[in-house]
C-alpha atoms as a PDB file:
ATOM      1  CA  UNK A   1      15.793  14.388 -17.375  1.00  0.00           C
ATOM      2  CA  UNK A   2      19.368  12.737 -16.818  1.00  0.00           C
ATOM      3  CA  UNK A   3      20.222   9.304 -16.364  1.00  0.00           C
ATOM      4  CA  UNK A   4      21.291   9.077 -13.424  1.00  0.00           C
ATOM      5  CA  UNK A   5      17.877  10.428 -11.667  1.00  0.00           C
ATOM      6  CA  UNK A   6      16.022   7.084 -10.568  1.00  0.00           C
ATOM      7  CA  UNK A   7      12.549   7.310 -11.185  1.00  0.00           C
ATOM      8  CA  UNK A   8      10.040   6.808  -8.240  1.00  0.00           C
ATOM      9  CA  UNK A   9       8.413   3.228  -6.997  1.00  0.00           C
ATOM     10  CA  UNK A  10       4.917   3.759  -7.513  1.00  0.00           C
ATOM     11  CA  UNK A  11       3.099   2.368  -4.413  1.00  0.00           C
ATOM     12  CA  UNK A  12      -1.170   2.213  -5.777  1.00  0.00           C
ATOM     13  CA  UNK A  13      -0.795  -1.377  -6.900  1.00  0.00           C
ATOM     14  CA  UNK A  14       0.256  -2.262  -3.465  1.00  0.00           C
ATOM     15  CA  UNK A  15      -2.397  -0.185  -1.757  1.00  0.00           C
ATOM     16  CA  UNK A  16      -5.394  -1.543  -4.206  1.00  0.00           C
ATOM     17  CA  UNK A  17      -4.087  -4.939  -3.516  1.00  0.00           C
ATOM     18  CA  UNK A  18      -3.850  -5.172   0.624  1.00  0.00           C
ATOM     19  CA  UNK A  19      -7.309  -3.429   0.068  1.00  0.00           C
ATOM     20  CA  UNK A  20      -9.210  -6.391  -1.694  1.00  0.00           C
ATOM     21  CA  UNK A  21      -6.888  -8.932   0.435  1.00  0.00           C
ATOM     22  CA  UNK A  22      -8.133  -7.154   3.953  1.00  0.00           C
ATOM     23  CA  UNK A  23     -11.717  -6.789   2.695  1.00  0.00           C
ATOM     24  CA  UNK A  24     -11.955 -10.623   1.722  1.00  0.00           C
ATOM     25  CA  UNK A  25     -10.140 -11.472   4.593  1.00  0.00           C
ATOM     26  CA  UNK A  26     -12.276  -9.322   6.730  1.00  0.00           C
ATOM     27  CA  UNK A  27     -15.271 -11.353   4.920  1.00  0.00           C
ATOM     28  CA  UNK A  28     -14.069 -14.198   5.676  1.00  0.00           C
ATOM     29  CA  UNK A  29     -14.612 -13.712   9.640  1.00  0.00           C
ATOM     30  CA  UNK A  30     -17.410 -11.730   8.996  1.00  0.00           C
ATOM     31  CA  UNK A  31     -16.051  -8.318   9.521  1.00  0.00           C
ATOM     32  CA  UNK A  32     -15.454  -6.976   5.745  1.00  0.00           C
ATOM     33  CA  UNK A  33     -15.458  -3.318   7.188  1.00  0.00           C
ATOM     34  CA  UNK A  34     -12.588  -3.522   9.362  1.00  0.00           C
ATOM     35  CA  UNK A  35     -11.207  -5.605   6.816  1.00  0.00           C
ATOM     36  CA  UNK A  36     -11.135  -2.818   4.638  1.00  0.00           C
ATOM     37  CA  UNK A  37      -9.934  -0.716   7.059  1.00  0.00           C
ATOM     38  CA  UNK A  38      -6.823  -2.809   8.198  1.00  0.00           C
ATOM     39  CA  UNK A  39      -6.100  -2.907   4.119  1.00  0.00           C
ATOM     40  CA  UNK A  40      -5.976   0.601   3.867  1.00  0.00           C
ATOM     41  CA  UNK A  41      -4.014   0.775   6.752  1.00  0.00           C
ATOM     42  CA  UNK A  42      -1.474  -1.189   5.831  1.00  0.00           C
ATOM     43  CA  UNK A  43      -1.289  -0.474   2.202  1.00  0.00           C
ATOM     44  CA  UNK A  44      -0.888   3.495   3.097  1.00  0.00           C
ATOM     45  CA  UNK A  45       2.383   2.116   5.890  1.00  0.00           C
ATOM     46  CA  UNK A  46       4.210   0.350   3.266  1.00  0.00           C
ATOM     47  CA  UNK A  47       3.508   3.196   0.509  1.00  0.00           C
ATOM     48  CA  UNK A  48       4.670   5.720   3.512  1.00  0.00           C
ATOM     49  CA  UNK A  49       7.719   3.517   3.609  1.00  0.00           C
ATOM     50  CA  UNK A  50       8.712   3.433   0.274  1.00  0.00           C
ATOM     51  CA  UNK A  51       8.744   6.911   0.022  1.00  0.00           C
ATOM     52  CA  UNK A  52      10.521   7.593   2.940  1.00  0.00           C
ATOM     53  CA  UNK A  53      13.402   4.994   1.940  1.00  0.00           C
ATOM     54  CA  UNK A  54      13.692   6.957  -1.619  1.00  0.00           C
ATOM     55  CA  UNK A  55      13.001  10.355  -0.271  1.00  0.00           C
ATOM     56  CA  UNK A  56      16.919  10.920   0.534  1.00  0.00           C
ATOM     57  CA  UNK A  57      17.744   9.596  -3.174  1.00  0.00           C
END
């Protein structure tokens, strides 16, 4: 491996993390499911995102 090869942003932290915030946000207004689902959603964008901005790297 050389130094000058960046290595990749790893983007699971991020995804676990919108997970538990849309499922106790979802909770909150009594919809935990959709929560959960808007979590995922968004978590999978923004991971999506960061490998599309290092992708031409």
């Amino acid at each position: 491996m050389t130094k000058d090869r960046k290595e990749p942003t790893g983007a699971g932290a991020i995804i676990a993390l919108l997970i538990m915030v849309g499922t106790i946000g979802g909770g909150m207004m009594g919809q935990p499911s959709i929560g959960l689902l808007a979590g995922v959603g968004a978590g999978i964008a923004i991971a999506l995102l960061l490998w599309w901005r290092e992708r031409g790297k």
